[in-house]
Protein backbone atom coordinates (compact mmCIF):
# COMPACT_ATOMS: atom_id res chain seq x y z
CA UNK A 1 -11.41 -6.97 26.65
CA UNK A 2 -11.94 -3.57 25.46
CA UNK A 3 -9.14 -4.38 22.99
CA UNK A 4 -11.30 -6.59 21.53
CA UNK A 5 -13.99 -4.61 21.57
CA UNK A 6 -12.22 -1.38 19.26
CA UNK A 7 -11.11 -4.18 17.16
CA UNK A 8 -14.54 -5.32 16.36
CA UNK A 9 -15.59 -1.54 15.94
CA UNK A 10 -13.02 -1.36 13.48
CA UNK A 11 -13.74 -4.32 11.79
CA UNK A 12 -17.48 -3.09 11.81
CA UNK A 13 -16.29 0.41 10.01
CA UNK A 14 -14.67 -1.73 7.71
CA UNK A 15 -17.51 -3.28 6.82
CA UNK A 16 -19.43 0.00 6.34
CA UNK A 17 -16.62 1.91 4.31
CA UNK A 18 -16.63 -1.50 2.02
CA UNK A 19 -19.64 0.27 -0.32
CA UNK A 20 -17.40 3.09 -1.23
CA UNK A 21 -14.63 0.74 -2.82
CA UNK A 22 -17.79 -1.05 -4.38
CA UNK A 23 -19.14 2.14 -5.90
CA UNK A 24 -15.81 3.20 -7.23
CA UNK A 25 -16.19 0.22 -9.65
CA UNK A 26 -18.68 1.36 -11.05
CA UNK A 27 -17.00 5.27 -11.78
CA UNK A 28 -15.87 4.62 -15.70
CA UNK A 29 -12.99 6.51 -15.42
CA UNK A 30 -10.99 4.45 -12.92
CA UNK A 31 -8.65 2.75 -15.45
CA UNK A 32 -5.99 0.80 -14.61
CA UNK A 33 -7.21 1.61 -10.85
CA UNK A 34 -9.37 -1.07 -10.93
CA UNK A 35 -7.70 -3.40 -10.75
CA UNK A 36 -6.19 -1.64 -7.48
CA UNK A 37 -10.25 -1.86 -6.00
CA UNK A 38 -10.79 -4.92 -7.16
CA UNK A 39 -7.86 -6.32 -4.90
CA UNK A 40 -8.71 -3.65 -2.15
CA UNK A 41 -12.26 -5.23 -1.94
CA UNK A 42 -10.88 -8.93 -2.03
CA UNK A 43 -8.34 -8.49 0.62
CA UNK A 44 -10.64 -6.42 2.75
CA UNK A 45 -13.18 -9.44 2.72
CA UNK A 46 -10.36 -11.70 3.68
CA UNK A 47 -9.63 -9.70 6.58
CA UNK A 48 -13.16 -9.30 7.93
CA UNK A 49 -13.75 -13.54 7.10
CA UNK A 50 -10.39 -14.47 9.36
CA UNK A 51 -11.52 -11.79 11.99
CA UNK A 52 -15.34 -13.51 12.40
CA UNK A 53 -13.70 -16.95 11.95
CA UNK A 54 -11.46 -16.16 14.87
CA UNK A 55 -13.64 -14.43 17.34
CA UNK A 56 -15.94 -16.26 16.43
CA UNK A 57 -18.67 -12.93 15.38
């Protein structure tokens, strides 16, 4: 059970750290790195949707 319960923390600092990649989008400099972000973000929303759909959060 307390497995579970660091993964959700994680999960939850995840969630929180999710504004940075957000903001870097936003930096006009980032090139080609967007792109990189952009995937980051989408991926990192995938994770979080099959973690909640799974435990059920």
């Amino acid at each position: 059970m307390t497995d579970l319960l660091q993964l959700r923390l994680r999960i939850e600092t995840l969630e929180l750290k999710r504004s940075t990649l957000i903001s870097l989008l936003d930096n006009p400099d980032l090139g080609t790195l967007h792109v990189d972000v952009t995937q980051a973000i989408e991926e990192l929303d995938d994770l979080i949707e099959e973690f909640k759909r799974t435990f059920k959060s």
